[in-house]
C-alpha atoms as a PDB file:
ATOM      1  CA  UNK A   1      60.440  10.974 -27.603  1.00  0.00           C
ATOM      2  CA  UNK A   2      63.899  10.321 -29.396  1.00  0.00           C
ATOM      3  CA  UNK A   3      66.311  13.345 -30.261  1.00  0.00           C
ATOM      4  CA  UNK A   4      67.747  12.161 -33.423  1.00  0.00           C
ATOM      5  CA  UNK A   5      69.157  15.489 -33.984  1.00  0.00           C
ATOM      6  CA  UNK A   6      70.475  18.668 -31.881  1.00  0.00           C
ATOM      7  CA  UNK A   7      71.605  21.712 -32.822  1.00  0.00           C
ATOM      8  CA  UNK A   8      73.435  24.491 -30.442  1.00  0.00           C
ATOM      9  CA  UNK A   9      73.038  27.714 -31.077  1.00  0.00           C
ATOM     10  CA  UNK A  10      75.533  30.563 -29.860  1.00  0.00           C
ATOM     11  CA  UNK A  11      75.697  34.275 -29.607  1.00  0.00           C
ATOM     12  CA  UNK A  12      79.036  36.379 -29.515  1.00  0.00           C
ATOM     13  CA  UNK A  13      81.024  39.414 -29.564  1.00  0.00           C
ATOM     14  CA  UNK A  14      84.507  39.053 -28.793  1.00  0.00           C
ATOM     15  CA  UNK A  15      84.812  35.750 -26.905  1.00  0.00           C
ATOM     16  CA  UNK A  16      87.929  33.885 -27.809  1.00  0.00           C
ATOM     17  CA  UNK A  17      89.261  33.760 -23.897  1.00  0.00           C
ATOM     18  CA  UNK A  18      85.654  31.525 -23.051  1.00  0.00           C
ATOM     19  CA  UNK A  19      84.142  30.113 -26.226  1.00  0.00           C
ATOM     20  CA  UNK A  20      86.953  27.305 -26.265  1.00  0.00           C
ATOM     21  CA  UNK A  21      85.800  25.852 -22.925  1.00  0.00           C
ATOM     22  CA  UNK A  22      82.020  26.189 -23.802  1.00  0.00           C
ATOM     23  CA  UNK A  23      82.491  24.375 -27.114  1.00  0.00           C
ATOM     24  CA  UNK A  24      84.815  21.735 -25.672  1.00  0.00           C
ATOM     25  CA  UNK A  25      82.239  20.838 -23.065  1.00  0.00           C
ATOM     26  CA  UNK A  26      79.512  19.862 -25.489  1.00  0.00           C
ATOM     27  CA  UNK A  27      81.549  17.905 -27.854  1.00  0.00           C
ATOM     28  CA  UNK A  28      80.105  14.876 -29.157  1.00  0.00           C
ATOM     29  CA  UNK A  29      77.038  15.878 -28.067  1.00  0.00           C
ATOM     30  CA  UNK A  30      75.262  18.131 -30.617  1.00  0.00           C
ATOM     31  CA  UNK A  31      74.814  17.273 -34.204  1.00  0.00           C
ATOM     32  CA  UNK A  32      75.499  20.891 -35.373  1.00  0.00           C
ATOM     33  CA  UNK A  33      76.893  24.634 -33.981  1.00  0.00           C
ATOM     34  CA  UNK A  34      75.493  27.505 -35.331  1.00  0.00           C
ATOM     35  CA  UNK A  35      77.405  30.881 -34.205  1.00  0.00           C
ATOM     36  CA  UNK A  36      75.839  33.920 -34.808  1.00  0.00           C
ATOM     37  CA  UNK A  37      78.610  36.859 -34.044  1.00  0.00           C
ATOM     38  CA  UNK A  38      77.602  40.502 -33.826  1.00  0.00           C
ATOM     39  CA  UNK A  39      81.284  41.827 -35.336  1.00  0.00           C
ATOM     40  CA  UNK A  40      84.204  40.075 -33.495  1.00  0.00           C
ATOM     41  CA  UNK A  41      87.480  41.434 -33.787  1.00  0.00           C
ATOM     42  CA  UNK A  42      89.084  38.960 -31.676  1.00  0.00           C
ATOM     43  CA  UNK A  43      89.708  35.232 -32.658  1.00  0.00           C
ATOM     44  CA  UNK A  44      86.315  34.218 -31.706  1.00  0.00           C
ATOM     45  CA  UNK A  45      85.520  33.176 -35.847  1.00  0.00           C
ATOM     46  CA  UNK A  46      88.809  31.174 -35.688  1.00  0.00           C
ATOM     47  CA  UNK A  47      87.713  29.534 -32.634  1.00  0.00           C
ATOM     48  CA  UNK A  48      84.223  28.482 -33.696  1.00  0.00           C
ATOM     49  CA  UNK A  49      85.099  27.419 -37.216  1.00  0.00           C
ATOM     50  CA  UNK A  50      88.122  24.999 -35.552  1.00  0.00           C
ATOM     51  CA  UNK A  51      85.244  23.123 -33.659  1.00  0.00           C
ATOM     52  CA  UNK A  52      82.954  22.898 -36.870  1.00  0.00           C
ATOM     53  CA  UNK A  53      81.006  25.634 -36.412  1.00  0.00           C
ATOM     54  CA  UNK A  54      78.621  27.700 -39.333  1.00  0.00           C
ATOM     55  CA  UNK A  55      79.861  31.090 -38.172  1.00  0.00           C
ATOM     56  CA  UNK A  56      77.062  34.562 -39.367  1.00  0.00           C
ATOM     57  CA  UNK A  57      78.089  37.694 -38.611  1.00  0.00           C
ATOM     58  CA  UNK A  58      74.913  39.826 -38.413  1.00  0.00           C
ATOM     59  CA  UNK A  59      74.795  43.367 -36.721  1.00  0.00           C
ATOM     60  CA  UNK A  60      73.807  43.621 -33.052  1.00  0.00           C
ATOM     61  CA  UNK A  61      69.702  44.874 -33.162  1.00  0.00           C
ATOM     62  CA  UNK A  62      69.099  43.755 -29.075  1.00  0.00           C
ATOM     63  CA  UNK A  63      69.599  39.999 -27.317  1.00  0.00           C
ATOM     64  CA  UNK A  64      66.189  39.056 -28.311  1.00  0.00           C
ATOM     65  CA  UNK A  65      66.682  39.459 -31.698  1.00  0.00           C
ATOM     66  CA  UNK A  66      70.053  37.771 -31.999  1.00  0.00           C
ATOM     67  CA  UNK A  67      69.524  34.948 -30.363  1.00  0.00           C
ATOM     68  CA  UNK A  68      65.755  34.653 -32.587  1.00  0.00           C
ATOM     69  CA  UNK A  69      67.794  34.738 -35.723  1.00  0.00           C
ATOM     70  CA  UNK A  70      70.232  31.745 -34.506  1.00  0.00           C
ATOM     71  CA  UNK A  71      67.716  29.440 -33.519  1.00  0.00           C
ATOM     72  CA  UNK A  72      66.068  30.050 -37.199  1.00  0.00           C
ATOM     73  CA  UNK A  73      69.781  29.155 -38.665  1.00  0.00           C
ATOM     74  CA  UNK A  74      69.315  25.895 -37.109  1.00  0.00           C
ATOM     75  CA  UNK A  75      68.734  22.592 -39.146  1.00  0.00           C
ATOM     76  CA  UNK A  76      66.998  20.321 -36.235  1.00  0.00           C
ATOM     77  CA  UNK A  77      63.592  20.472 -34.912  1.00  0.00           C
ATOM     78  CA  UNK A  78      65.824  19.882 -31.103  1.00  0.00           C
ATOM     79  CA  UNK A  79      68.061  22.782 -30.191  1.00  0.00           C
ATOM     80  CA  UNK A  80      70.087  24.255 -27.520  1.00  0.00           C
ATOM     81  CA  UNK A  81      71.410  27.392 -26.493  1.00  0.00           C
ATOM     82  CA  UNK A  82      74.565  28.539 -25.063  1.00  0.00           C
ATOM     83  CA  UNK A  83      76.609  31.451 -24.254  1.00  0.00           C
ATOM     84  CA  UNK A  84      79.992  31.492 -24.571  1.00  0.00           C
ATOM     85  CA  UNK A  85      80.553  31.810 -20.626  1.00  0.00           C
ATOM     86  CA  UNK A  86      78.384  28.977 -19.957  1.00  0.00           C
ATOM     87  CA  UNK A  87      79.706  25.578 -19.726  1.00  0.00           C
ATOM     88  CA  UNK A  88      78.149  21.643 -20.081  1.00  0.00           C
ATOM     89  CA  UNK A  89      80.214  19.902 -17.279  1.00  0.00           C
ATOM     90  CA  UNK A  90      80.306  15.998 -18.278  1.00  0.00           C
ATOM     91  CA  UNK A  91      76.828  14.978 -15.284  1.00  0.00           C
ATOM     92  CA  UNK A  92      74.827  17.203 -17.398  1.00  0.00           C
ATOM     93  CA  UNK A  93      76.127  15.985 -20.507  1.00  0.00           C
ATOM     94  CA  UNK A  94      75.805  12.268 -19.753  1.00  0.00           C
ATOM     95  CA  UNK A  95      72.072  13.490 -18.508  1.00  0.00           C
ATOM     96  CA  UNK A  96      71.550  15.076 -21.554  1.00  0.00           C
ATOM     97  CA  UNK A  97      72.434  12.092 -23.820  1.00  0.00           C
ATOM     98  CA  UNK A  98      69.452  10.233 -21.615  1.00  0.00           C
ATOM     99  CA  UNK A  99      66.943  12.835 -22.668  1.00  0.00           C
ATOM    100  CA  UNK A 100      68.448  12.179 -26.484  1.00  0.00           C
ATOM    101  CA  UNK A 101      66.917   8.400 -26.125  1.00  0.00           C
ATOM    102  CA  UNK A 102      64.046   9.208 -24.613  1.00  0.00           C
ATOM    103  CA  UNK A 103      62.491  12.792 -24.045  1.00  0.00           C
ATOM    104  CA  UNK A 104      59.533  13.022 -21.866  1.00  0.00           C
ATOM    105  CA  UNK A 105      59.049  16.406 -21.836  1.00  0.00           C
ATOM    106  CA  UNK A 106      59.577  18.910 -25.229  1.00  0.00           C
ATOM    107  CA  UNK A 107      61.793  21.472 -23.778  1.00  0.00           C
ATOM    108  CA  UNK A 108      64.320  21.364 -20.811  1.00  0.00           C
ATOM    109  CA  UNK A 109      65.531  23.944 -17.726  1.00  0.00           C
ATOM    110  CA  UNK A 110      68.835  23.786 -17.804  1.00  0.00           C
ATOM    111  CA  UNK A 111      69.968  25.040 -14.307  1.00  0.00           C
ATOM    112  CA  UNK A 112      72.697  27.163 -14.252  1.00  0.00           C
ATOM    113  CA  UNK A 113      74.815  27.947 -11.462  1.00  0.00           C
ATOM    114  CA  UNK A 114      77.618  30.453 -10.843  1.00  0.00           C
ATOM    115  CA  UNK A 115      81.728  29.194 -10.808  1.00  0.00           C
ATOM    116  CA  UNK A 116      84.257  32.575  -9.826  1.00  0.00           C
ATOM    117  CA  UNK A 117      88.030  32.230  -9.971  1.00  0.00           C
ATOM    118  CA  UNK A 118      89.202  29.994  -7.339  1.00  0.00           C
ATOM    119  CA  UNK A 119      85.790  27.746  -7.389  1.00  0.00           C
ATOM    120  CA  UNK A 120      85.950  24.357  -8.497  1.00  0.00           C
ATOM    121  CA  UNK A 121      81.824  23.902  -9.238  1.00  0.00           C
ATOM    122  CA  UNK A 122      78.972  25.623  -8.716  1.00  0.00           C
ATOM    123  CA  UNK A 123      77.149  25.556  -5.095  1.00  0.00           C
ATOM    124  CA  UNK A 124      73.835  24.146  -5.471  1.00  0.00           C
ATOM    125  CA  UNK A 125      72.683  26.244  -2.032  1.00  0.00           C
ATOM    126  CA  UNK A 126      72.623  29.290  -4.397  1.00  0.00           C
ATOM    127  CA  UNK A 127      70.028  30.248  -5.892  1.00  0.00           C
ATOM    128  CA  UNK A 128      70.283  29.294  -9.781  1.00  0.00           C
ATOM    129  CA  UNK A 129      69.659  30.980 -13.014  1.00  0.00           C
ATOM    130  CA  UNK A 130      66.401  28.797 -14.330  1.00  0.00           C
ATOM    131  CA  UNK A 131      65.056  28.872 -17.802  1.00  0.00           C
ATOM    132  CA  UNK A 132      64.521  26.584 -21.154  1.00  0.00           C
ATOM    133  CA  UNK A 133      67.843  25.983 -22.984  1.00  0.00           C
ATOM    134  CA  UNK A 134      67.029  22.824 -24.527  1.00  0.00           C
ATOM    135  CA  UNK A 135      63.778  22.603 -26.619  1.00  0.00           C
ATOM    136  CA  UNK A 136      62.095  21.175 -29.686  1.00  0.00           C
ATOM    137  CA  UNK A 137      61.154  23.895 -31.927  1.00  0.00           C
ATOM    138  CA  UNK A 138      57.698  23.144 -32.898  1.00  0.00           C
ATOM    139  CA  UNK A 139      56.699  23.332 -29.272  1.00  0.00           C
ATOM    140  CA  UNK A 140      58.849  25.688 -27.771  1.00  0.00           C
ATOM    141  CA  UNK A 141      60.906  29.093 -29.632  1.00  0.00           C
ATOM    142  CA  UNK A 142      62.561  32.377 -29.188  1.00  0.00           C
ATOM    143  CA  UNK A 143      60.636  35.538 -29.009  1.00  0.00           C
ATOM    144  CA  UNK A 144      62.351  37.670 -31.069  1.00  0.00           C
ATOM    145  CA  UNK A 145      61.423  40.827 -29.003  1.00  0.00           C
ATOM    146  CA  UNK A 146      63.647  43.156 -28.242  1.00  0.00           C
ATOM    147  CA  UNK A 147      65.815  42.622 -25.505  1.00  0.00           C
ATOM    148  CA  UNK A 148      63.841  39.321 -24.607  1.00  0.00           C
ATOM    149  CA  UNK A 149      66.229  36.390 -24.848  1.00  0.00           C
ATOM    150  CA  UNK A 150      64.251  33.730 -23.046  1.00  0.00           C
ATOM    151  CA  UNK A 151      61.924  31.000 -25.171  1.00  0.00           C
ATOM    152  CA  UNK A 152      57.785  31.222 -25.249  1.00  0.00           C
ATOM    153  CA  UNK A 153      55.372  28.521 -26.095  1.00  0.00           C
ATOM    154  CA  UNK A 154      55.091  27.757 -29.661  1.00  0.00           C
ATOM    155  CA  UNK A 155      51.836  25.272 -29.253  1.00  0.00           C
ATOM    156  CA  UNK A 156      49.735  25.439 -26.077  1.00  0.00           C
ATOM    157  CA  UNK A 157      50.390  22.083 -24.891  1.00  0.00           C
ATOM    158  CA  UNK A 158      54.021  22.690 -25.163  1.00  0.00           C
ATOM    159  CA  UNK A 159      55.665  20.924 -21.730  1.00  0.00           C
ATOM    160  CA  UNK A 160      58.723  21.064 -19.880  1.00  0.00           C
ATOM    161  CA  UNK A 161      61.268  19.784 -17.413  1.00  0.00           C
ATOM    162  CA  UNK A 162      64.065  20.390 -15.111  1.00  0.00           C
ATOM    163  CA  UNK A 163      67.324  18.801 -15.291  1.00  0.00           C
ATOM    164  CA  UNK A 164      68.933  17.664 -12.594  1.00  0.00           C
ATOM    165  CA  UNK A 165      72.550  18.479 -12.820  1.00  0.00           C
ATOM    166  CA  UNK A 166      73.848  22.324 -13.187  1.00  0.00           C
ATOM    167  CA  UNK A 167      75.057  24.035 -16.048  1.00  0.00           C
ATOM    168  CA  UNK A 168      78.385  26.304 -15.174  1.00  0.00           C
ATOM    169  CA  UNK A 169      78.392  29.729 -15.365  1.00  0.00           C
ATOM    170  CA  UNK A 170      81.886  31.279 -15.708  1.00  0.00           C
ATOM    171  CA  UNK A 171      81.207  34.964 -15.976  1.00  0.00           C
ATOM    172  CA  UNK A 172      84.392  36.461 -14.645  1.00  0.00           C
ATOM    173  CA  UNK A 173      87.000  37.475 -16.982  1.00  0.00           C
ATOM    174  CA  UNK A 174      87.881  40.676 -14.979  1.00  0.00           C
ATOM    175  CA  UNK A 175      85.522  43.207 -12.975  1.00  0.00           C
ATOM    176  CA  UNK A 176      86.565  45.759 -15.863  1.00  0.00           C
ATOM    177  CA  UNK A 177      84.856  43.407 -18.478  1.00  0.00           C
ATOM    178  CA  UNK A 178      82.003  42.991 -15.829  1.00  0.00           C
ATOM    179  CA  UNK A 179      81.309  46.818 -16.046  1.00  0.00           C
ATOM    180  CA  UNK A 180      81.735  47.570 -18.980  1.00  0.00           C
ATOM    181  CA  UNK A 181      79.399  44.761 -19.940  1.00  0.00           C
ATOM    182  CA  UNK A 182      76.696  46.034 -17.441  1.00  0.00           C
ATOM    183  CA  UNK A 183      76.775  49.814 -18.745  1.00  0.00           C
ATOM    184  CA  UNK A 184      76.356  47.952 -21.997  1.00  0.00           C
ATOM    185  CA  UNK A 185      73.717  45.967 -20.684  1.00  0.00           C
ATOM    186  CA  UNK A 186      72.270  48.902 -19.019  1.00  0.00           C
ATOM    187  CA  UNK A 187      72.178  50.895 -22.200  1.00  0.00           C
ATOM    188  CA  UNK A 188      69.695  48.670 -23.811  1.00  0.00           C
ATOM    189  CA  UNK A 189      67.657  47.698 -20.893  1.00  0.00           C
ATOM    190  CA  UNK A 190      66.902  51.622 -20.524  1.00  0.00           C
ATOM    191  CA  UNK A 191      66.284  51.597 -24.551  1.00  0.00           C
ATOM    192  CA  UNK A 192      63.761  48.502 -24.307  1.00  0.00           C
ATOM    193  CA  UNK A 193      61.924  50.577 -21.187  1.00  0.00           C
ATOM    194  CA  UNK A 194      61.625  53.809 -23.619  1.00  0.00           C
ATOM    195  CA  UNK A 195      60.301  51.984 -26.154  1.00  0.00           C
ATOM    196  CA  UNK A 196      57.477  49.880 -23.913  1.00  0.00           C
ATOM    197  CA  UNK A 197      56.644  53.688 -22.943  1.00  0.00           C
ATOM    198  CA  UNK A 198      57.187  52.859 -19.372  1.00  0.00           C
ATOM    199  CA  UNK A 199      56.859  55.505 -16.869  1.00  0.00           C
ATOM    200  CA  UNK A 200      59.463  54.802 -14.144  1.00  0.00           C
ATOM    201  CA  UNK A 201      59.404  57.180 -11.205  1.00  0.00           C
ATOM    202  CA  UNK A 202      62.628  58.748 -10.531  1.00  0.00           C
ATOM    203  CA  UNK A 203      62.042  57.852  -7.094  1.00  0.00           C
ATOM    204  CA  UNK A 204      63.196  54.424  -7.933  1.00  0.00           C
ATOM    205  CA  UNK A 205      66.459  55.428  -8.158  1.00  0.00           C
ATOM    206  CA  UNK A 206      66.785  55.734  -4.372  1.00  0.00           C
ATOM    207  CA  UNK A 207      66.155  52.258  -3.578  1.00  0.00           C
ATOM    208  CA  UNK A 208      67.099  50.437  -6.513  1.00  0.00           C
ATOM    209  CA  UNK A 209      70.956  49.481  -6.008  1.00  0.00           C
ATOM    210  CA  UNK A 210      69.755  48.684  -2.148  1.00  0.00           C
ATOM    211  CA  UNK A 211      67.149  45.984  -2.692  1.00  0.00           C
ATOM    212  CA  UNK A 212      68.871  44.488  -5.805  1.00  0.00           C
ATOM    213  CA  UNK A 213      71.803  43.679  -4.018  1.00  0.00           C
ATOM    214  CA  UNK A 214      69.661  42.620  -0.592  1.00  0.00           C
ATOM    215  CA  UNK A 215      67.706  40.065  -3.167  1.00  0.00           C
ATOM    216  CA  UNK A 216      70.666  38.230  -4.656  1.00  0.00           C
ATOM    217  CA  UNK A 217      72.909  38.385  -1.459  1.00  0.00           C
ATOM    218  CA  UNK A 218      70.552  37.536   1.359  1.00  0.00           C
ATOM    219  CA  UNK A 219      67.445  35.459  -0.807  1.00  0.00           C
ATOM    220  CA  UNK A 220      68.862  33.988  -3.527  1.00  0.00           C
ATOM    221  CA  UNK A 221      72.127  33.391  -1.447  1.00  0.00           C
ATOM    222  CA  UNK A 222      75.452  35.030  -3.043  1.00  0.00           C
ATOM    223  CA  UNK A 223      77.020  35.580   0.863  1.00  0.00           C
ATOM    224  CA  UNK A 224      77.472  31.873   0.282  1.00  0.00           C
ATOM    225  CA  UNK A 225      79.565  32.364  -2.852  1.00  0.00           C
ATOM    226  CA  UNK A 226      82.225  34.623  -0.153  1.00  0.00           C
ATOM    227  CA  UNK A 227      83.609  37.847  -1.574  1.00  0.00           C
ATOM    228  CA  UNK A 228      82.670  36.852  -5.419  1.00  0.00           C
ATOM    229  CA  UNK A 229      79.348  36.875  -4.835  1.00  0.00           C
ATOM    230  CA  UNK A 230      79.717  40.145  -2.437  1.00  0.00           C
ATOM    231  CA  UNK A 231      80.971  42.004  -5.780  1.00  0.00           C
ATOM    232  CA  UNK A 232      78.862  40.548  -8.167  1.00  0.00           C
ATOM    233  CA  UNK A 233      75.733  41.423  -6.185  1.00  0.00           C
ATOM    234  CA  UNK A 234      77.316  45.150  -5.905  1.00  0.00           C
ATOM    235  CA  UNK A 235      77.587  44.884 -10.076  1.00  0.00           C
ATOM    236  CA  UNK A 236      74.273  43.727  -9.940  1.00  0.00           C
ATOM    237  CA  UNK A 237      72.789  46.610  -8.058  1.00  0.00           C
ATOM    238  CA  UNK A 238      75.073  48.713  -9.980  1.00  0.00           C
ATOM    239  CA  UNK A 239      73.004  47.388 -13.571  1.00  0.00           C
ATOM    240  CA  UNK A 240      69.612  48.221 -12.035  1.00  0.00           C
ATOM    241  CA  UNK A 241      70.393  51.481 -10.610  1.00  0.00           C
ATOM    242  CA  UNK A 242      72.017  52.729 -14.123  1.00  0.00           C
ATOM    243  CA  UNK A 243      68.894  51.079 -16.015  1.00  0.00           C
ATOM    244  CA  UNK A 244      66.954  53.900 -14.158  1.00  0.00           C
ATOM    245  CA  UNK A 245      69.391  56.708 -13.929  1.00  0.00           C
ATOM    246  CA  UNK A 246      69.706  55.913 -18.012  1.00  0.00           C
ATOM    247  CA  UNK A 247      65.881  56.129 -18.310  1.00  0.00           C
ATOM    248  CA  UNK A 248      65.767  59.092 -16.235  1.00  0.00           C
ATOM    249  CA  UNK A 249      68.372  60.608 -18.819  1.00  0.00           C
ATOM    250  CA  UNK A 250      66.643  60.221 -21.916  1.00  0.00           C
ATOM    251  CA  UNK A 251      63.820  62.687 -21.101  1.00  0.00           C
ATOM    252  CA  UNK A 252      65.959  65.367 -19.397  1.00  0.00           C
ATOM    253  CA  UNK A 253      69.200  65.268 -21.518  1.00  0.00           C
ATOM    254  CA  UNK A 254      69.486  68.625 -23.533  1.00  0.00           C
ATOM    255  CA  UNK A 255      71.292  67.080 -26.423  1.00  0.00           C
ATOM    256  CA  UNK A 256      70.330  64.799 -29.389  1.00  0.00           C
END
């Protein structure tokens, strides 16, 4: 199967420290950047439109539907998504032009893998972040539900493959960014949770911070990633314990 064709796709708010590095990393390899900002008041339109980019400001509904809207902006039946902290180091890139001549499969795993300040790549002995970046439309597409960011089949005999060479993940711009991105994060996760009617116990908030953080340190291997990965899995645990503690809120809060 030959990619004549590929479009990225990109969500922001605010990202003019990382969205030069993303977009550096994949040029000359997509046909066409479509940006799809939620109100920027930084020099993240500036940024995109210097490297080509269609740039659509649309207001901020949840992930799922943000990202849904982007890949519909796109003009190719191949796409590929991005966030502005993620970067296309030049073995993925060259692997990536191979799948451009000949595509076996009609959507692609882009492994991603986590670089903190001080870290030169991504270590491969850590568990990765795993799901389809790089897809062809008519067999693979976004969701659009809320909150839901990751692709669903599209046809039934839709396929897919893993690439071999890791996508970078550069997360860190401070641990004040970090938290304030997770209370964010939290916000809706709790929101999404109300509106599937879920009925968490409250009990889960007692061991909710402890086996989050025992998952990604000890399983999925962050102790390997020294004391980066020690405070990330503490934000981590942090996220999953205010998704709860938020839930628990919004039936016992005495204000509107």
């Amino acid at each position: 199967m030959h990619i004549d064709k590929l479009s990225l796709y990109v969500i922001t708010l605010n990202e003019e420290k990382r969205l030069p590095r993303m977009l550096e990393s994949v040029k000359g390899l997509v046909d066409e950047i479509v940006v799809v900002d939620s109100g920027s008041t930084d020099r993240t339109e500036e940024i995109a439109r210097s490297y080509g980019a269609r740039f659509i400001v649309h207001e901020f509904i949840s992930s799922g539907h943000q990202v849904k809207i982007a890949e519909d902006l796109c003009s190719y039946d191949w796409v590929m998504r991005l966030d502005a902290d993620e970067v296309i180091p030049p073995a993925l890139a060259q692997e990536i032009e191979g799948l451009k001549l000949n595509a076996a499969k009609d959507g692609y795993i882009l492994p991603r893998g986590e670089v903190y300040p001080g870290m030169k790549r991504a270590n491969r002995w850590v568990r990765q972040y795993k799901t389809i970046r790089l897809y062809n439309r008519k067999a693979w597409a976004c969701s659009g539900e809320h909150g839901h960011d990751d692709v669903v089949k599209a046809r039934p005999d839709a396929t897919f493959g893993t690439c071999r060479n890791l996508m970078e993940h550069y997360s860190i711009i401070s641990i004040h960014h970090v938290v304030d991105k997770f209370n964010r994060e939290s916000d809706k996760l709790a929101e999404r949770a109300v509106l599937q009617n879920k009925n968490y116990s409250p009990w889960r908030l007692l061991g909710a911070s402890t086996l989050e953080f025992l998952k990604y340190y000890v399983l999925q291997r962050y102790f390997l990633l020294g004391w980066w990965g020690f405070i990330n899995c503490v934000n981590i645990s942090f996220l999953r314990f205010m998704k709860f503690a938020k839930f628990y809120e919004h039936y016992h809060k005495d204000y509107d």
